[in-house]
Protein backbone atom coordinates (compact mmCIF):
# COMPACT_ATOMS: atom_id res chain seq x y z
CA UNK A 1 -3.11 -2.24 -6.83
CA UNK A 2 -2.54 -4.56 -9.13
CA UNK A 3 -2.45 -3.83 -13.11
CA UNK A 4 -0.23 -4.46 -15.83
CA UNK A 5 1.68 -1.48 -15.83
CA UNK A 6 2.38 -1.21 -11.99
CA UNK A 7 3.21 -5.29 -11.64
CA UNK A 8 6.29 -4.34 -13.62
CA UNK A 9 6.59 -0.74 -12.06
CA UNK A 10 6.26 -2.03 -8.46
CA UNK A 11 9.82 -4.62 -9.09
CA UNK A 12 11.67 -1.42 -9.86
CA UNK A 13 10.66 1.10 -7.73
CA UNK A 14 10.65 -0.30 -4.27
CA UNK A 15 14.35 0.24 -3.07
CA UNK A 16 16.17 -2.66 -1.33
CA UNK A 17 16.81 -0.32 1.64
CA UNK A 18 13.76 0.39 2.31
CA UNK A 19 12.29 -3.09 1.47
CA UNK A 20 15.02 -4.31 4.47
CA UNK A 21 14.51 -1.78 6.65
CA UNK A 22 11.04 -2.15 6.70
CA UNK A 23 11.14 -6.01 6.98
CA UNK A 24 13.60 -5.97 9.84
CA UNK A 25 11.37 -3.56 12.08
CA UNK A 26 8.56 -5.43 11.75
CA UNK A 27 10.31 -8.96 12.60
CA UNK A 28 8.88 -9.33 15.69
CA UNK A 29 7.67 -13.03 15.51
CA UNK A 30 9.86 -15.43 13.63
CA UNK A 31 7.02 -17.77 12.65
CA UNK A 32 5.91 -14.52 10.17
CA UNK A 33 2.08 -15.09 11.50
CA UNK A 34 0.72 -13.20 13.94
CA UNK A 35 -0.35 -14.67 17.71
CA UNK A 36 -2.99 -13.40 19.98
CA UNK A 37 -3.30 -9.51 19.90
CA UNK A 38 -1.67 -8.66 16.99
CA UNK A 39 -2.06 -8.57 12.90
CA UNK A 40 0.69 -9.40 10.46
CA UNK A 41 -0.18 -8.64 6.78
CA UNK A 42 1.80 -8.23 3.61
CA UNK A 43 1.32 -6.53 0.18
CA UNK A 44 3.88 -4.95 -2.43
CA UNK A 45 4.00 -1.43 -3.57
CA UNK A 46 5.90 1.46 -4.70
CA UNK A 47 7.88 3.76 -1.42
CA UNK A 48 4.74 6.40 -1.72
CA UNK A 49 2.05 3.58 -1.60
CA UNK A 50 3.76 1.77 1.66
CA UNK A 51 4.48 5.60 3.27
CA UNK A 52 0.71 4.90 3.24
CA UNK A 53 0.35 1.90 4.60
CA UNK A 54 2.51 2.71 7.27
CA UNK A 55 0.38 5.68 7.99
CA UNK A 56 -3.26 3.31 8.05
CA UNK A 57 -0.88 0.95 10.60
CA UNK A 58 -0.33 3.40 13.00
CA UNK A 59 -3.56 5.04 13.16
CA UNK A 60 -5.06 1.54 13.37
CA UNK A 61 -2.63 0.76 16.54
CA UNK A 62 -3.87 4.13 18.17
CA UNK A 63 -7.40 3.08 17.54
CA UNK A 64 -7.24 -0.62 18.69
CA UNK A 65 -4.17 -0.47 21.49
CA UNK A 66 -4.72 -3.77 22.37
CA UNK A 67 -3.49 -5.05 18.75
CA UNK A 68 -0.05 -4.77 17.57
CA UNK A 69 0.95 -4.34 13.51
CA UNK A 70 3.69 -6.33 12.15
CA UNK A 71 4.03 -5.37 8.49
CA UNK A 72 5.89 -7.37 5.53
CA UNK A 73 6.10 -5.63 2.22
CA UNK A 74 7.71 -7.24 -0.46
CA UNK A 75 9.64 -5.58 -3.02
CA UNK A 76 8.09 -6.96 -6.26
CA UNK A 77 4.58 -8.04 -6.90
CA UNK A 78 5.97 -11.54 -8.31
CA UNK A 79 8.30 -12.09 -5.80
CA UNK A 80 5.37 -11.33 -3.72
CA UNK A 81 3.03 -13.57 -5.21
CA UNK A 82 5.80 -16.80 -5.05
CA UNK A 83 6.79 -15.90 -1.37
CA UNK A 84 2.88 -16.10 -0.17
CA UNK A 85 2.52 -19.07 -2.26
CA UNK A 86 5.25 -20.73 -0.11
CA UNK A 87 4.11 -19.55 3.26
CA UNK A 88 0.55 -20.59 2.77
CA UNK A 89 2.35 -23.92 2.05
CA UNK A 90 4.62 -24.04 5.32
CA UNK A 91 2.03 -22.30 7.38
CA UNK A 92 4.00 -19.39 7.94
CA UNK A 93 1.68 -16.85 6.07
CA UNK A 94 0.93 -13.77 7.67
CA UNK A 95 -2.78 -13.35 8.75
CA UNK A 96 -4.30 -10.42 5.99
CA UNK A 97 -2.87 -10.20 2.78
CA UNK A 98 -3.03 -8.64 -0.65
CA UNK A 99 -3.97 -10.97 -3.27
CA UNK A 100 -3.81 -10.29 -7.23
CA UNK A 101 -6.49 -10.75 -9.45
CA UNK A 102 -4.65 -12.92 -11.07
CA UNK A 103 -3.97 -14.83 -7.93
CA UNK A 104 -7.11 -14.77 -5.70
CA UNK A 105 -9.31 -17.54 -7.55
CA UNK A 106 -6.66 -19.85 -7.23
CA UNK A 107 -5.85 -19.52 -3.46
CA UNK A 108 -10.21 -19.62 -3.24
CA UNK A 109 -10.37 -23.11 -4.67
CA UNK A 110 -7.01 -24.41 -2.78
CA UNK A 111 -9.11 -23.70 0.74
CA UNK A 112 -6.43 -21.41 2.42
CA UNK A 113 -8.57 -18.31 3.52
CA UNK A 114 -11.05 -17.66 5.77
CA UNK A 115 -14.76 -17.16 4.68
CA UNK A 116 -15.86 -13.45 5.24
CA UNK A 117 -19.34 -13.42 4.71
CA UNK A 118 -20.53 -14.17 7.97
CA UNK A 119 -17.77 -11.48 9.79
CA UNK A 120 -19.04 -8.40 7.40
CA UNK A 121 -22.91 -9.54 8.03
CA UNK A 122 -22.11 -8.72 11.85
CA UNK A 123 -24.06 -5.56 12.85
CA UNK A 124 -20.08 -4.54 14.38
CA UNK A 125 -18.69 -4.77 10.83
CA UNK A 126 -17.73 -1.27 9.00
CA UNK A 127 -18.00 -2.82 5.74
CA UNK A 128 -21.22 -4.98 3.76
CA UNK A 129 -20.80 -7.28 0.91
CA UNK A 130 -23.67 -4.74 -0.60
CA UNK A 131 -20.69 -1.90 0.01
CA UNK A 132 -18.81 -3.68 -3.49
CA UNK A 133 -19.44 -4.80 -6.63
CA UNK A 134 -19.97 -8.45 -6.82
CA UNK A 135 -18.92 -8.66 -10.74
CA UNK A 136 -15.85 -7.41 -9.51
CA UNK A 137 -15.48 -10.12 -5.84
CA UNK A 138 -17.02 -12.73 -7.87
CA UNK A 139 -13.87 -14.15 -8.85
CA UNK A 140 -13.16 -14.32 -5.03
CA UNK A 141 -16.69 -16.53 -4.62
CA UNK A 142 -16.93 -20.03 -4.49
CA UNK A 143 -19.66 -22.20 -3.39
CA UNK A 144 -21.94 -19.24 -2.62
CA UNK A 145 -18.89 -17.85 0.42
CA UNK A 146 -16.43 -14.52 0.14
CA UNK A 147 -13.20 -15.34 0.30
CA UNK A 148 -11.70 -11.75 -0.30
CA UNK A 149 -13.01 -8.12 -1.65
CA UNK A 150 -10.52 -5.89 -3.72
CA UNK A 151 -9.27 -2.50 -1.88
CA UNK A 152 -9.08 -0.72 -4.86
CA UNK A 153 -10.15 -1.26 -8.85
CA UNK A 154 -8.73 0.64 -11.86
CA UNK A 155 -11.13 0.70 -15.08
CA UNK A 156 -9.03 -0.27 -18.71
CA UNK A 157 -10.26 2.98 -19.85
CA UNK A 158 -9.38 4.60 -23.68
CA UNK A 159 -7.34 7.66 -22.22
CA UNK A 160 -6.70 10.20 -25.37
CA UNK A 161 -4.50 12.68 -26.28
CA UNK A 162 -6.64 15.89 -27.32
CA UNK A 163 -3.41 17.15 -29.29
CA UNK A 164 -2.75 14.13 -31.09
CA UNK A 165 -6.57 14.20 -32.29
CA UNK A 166 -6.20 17.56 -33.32
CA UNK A 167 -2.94 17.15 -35.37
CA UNK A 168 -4.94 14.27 -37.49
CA UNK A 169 -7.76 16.45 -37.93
CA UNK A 170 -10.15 15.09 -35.68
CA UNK A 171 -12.75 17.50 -34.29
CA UNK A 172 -15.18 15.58 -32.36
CA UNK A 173 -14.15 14.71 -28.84
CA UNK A 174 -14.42 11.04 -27.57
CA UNK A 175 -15.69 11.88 -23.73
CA UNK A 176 -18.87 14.41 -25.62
CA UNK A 177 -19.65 11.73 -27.80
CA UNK A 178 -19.34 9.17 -24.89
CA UNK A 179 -21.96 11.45 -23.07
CA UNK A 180 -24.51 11.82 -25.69
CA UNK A 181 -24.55 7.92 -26.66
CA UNK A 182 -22.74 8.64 -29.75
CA UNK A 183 -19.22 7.08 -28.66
CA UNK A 184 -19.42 3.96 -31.08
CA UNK A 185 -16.75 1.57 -32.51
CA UNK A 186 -17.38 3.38 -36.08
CA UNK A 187 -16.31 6.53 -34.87
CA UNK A 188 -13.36 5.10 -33.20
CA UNK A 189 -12.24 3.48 -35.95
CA UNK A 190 -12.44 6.94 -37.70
CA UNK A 191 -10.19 8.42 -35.35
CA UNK A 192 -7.89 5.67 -35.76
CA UNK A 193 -7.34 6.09 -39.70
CA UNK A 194 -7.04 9.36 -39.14
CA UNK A 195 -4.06 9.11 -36.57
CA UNK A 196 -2.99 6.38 -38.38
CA UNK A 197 -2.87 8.56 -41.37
CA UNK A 198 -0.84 10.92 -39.81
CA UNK A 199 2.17 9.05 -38.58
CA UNK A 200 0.90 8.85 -35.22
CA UNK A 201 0.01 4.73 -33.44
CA UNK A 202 -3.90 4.74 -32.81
CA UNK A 203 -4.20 3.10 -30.01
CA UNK A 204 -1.95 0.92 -27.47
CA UNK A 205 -3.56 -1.78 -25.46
CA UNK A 206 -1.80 -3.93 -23.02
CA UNK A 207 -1.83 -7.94 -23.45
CA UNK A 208 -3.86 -9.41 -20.60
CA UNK A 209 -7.21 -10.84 -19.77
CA UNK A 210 -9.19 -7.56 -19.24
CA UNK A 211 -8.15 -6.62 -22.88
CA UNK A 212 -9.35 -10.13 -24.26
CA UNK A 213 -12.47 -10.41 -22.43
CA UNK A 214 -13.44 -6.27 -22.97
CA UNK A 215 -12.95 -6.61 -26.34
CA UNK A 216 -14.97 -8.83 -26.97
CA UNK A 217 -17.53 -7.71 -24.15
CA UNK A 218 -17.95 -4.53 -25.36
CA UNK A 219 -18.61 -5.11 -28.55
CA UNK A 220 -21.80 -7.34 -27.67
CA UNK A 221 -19.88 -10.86 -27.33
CA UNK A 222 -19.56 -13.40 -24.89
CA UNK A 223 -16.66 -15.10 -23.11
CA UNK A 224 -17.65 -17.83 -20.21
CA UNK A 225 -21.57 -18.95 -20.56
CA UNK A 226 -23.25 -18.92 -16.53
CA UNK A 227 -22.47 -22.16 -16.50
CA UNK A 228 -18.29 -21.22 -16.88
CA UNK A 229 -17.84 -22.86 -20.44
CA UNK A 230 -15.83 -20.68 -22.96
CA UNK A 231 -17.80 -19.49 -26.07
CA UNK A 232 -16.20 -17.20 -27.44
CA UNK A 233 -15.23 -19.69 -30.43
CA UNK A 234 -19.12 -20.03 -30.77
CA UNK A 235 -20.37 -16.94 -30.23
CA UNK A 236 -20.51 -15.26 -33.82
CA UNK A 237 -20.46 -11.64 -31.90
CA UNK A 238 -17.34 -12.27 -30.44
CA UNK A 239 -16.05 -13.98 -33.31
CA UNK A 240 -16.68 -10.87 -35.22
CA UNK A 241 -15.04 -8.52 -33.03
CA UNK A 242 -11.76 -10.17 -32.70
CA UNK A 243 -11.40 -10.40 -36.18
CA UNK A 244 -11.89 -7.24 -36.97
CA UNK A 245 -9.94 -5.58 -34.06
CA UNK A 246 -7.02 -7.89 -34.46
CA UNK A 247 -6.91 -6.63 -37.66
CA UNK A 248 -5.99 -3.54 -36.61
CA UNK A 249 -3.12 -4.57 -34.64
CA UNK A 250 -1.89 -6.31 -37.68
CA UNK A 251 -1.66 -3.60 -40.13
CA UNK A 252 -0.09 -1.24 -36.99
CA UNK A 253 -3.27 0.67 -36.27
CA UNK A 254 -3.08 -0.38 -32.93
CA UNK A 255 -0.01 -1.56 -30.86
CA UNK A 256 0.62 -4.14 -27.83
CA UNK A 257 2.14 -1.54 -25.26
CA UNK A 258 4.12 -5.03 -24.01
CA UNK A 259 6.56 -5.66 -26.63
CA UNK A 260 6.67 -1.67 -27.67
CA UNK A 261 10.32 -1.02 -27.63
CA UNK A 262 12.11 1.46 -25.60
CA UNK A 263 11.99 5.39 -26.91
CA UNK A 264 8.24 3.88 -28.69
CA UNK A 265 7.33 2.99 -25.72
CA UNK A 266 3.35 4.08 -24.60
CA UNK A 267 4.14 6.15 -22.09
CA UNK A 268 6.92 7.78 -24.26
CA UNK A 269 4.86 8.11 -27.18
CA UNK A 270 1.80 9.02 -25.03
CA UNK A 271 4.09 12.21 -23.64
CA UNK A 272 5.28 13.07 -27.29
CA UNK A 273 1.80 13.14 -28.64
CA UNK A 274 2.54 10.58 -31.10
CA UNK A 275 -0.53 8.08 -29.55
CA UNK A 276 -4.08 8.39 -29.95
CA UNK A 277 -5.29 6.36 -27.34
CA UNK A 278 -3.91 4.66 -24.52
CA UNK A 279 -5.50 2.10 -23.04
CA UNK A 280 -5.02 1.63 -19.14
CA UNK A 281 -5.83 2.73 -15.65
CA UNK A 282 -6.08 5.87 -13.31
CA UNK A 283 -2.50 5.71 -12.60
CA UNK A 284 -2.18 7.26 -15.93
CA UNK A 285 -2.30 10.64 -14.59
CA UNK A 286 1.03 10.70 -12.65
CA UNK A 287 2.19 9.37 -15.96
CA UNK A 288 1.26 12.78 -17.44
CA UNK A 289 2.46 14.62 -14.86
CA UNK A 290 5.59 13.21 -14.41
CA UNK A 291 6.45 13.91 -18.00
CA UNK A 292 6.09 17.56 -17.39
CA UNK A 293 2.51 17.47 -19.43
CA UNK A 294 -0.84 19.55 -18.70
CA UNK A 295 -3.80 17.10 -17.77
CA UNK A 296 -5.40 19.04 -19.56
CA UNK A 297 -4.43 17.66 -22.67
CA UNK A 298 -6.03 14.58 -22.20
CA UNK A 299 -8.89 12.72 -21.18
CA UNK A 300 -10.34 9.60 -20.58
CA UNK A 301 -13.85 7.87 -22.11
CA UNK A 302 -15.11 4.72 -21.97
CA UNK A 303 -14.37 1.36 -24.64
CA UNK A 304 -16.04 2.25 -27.81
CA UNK A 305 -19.21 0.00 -28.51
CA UNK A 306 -21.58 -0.72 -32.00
CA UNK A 307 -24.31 1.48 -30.66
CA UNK A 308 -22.87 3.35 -28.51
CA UNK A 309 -24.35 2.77 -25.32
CA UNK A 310 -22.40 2.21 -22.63
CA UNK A 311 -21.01 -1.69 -21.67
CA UNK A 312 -19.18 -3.56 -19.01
CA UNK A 313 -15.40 -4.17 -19.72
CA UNK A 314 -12.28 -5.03 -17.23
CA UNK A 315 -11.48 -4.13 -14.52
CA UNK A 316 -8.13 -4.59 -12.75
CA UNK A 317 -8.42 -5.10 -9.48
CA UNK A 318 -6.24 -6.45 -6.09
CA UNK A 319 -7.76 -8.20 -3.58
CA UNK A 320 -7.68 -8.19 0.46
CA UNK A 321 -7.83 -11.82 1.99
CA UNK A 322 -7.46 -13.34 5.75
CA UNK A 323 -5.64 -16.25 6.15
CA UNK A 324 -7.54 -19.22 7.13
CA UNK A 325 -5.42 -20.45 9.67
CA UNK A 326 -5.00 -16.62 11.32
CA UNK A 327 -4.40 -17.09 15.05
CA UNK A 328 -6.67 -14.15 15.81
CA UNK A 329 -9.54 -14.23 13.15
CA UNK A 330 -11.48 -11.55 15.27
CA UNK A 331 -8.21 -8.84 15.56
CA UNK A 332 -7.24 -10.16 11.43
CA UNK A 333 -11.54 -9.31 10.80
CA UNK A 334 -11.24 -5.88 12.60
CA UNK A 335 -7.63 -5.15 10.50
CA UNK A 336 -9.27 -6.29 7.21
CA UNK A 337 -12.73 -4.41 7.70
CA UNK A 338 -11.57 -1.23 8.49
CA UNK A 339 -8.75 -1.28 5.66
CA UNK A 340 -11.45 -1.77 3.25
CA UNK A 341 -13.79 0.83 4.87
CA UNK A 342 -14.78 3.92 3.48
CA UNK A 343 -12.20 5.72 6.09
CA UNK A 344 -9.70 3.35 5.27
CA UNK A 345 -9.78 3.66 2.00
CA UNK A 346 -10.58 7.36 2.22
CA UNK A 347 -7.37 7.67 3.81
CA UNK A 348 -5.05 5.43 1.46
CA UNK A 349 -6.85 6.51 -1.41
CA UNK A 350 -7.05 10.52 -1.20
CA UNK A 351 -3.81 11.91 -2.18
CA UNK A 352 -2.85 9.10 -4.48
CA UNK A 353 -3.91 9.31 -7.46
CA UNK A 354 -3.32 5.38 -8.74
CA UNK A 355 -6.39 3.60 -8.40
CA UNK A 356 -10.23 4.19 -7.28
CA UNK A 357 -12.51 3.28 -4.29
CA UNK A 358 -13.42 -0.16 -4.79
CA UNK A 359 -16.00 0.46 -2.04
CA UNK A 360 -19.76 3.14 -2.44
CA UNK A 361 -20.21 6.63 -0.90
CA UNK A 362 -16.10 7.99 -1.43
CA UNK A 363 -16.36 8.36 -5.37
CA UNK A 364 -15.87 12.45 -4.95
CA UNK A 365 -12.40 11.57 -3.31
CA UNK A 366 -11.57 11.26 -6.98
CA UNK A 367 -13.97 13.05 -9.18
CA UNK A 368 -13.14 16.53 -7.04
CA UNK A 369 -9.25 16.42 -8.10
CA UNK A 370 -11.10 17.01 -12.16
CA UNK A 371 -7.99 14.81 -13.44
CA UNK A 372 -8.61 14.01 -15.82
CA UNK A 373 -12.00 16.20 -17.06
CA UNK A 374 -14.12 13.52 -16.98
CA UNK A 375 -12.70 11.19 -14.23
CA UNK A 376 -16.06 10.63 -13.57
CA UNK A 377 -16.31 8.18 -16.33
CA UNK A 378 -13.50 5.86 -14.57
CA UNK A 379 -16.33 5.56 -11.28
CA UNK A 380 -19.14 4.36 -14.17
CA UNK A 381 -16.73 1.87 -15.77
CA UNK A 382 -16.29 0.59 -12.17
CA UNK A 383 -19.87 -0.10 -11.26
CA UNK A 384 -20.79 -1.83 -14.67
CA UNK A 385 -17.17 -3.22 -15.06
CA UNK A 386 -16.21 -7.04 -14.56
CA UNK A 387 -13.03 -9.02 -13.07
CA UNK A 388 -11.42 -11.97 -14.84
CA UNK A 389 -14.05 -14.78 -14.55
CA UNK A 390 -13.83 -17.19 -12.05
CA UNK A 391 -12.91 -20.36 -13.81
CA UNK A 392 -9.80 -19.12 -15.95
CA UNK A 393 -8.56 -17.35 -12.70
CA UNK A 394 -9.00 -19.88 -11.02
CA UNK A 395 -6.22 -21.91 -13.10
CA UNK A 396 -2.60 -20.84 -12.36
CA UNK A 397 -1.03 -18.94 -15.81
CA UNK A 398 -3.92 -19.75 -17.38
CA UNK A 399 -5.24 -15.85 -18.51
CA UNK A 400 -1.00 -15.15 -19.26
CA UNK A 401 -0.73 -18.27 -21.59
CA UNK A 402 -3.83 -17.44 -23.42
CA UNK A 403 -2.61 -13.87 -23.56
CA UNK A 404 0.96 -14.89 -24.45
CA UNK A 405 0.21 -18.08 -26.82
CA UNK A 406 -2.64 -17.16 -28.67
CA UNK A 407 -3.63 -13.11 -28.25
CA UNK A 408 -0.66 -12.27 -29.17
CA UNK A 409 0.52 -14.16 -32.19
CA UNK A 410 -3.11 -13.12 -33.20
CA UNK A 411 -2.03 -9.50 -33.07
CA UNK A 412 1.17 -9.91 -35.19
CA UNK A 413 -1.26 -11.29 -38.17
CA UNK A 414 -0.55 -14.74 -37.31
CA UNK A 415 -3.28 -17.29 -37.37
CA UNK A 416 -7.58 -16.49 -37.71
CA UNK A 417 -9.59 -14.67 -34.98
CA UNK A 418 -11.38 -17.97 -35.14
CA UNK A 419 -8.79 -20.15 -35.20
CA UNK A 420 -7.66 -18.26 -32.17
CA UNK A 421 -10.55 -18.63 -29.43
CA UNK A 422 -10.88 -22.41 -31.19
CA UNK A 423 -7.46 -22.85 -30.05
CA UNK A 424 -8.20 -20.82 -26.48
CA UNK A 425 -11.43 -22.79 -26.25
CA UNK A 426 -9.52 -26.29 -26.25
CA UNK A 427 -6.64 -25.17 -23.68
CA UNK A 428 -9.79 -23.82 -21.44
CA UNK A 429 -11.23 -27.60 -21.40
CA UNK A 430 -7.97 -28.98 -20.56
CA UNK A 431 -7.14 -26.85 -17.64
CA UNK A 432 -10.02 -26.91 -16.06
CA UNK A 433 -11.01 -30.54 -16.61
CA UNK A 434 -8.52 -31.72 -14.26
């Protein structure tokens, strides 16, 4: 799954051995597409995560005998992303395919993949648009079709260190107050000064659209209009928030995990106890873990909000997508379906511990491990949550120059919140007036 802290994790982790090795014993058609009777699909991901993919594969083949696999991982997930990009070009692409977030709007608009909607509406289908959360496959949608629905979502959720709160004197716990309405963006602030006051960074936040846009979400603001027009500059809510947030990454309150520099690094920090809140995905247990802490020391809670209450925010996701021009649409609909069904995903999803279900009725697969306490707040942010809207994904480096250009120079105490989304506002009507 896609997110900002596995797209860099996935380009080291994924051995050139075994990125070979796996490419040469699935090279069994030199076109790279699959014919009749058989499925070739690609996606990146760490050794563990393509362990189980070659798992799925062969308990698909014993299932459907009459279809072969040919799998294509890719070491890096922009590597990946350029290499599809010139396949779908040449017509070599494989048949199913992962997709980014990032990515998926673009390919929509460009007419390379194959509507779904009528294949999961067949009474044969294991899967139902009505199985996922449509403010999560909207940015998959165009023209009322499905062109792709994510296999797996991870919530930007405010994870928390409950020894770092207690060594700046904070007594109230985030997930309580979360759970009695009381979680508000007062009382984070509070916490904040107080860690802040104690030597310790406040919060770290990672520089990409689902920060933007939950920002100013959560705090009652608008980004697009239904229409897709950016507001933001005109929306005195949003306005508001970005201001005073940005703030807070100016005078070092909060930090942009991005450009944190190694040994002050989140995850670093995070493991010291020297950060408040970190703000990221459910991969951020093995993070724990692998530094030799106690889950137990942390927890996770929702984005803070004026009242309270509970509100959307982001929500990484990456996407599963059939290739338009797949020689056999029917064995490619039958791979894609039962990847994304609650079995498939039950079985990719149950001892790995990176992302959630993106599809209804396998949520205890992740709220029986208790990792964190209240993991149960990750499966809420899911089914109120949102991915990046449809008409800045559907522009190529559009969300990473708006994050890059504008968010952060905003951070570093350069420039006004609203001379920031004025800015953001005009390079929005350019890119998509074309």
């Amino acid at each position: 799954m896609k997110n900002r802290k596995l797209k860099h994790a996935a380009a080291i982790s994924l051995s050139a051995a075994l990125a070979v090795g796996m490419l040469s014993a699935c090279s069994g058609d030199s076109s790279g597409t699959g014919g009749k009777g058989s499925v070739t699909w690609s996606t990146w991901g760490t050794p563990d995560e393509l362990k189980v993919f070659e798992q799925f594969n062969a308990e698909f083949e014993s299932r459907h005998p009459d279809i072969k696999i040919n799998f294509q991982p890719v070491a890096s997930y922009s590597d990946y992303h350029s290499k599809l990009n010139t396949q779908l070009t040449s017509g070599t692409a494989p048949d199913v395919f992962y997709v980014g977030d990032d990515q998926i709007a673009n390919l929509v608009v460009n007419g390379v993949l194959e509507p779904i909607d009528s294949h999961v509406a067949s009474a044969d289908s294991p899967i139902s648009l009505a199985d996922f959360s449509e403010s999560i496959y909207q940015v998959a949608q165009l023209d009322g079709q499905t062109y792709g629905l994510p296999n797996d979502v991870n919530p930007d959720a405010f994870w928390y260190d409950k020894q770092a709160l207690a060594a700046a004197g904070i007594t109230d716990d985030p997930a309580e107050l979360a759970a009695h309405d009381k979680w508000t963006t007062d009382k984070f602030f509070e916490m904040v000064d107080a860690l802040h006051g104690a030597d310790m960074t406040g919060a770290a936040f990672w520089n990409y659209w689902s920060t933007t846009d939950s920002l100013i979400v959560s705090q009652g603001g608008k980004v697009y209009d239904d229409a897709g027009k950016y507001v933001a500059n005109t929306d005195s809510a949003s306005v508001a928030a970005l201001d005073t947030w940005a703030k807070k990454f100016a005078d070092g309150q909060f930090a942009v995990a991005d450009v944190m520099p190694a040994g002050q690094d989140p995850d670093t920090l995070f493991a010291q106890h020297k950060l408040g809140f970190l703000v990221q995905g459910r991969y951020t247990v093995a993070s724990i873990e692998g530094a030799g802490n106690s889950i137990d020391d942390y927890d996770v809670v929702r984005w803070p909000t004026p009242d309270g209450k509970a509100a959307p925010s982001g929500v990484a996701s990456s996407f599963l997508a059939i290739n338009k021009n797949a020689a056999d649409k029917d064995a490619a609909f039958t791979f894609f379906s039962e990847f994304l069904s609650k079995d498939g995903q039950t079985l990719r999803l149950s001892d790995n511990g990176n992302a959630l279900p993106s599809i209804a009725g396998i949520d205890e697969i992740v709220t029986a491990t208790n990792k964190p306490g209240h993991v149960a707040s990750l499966i809420d942010m899911r089914d109120v949550g949102f991915s990046n809207f449809q008409v800045e994904a559907a522009v190529p480096g559009l969300s990473e120059q708006i994050s890059n250009d504008y968010m952060l120079p905003l951070y570093q105490g350069k420039g006004s919140a609203q001379e920031t989304l004025d800015h953001i506002a005009e390079l929005v009507t350019q890119k998509t007036s074309k």
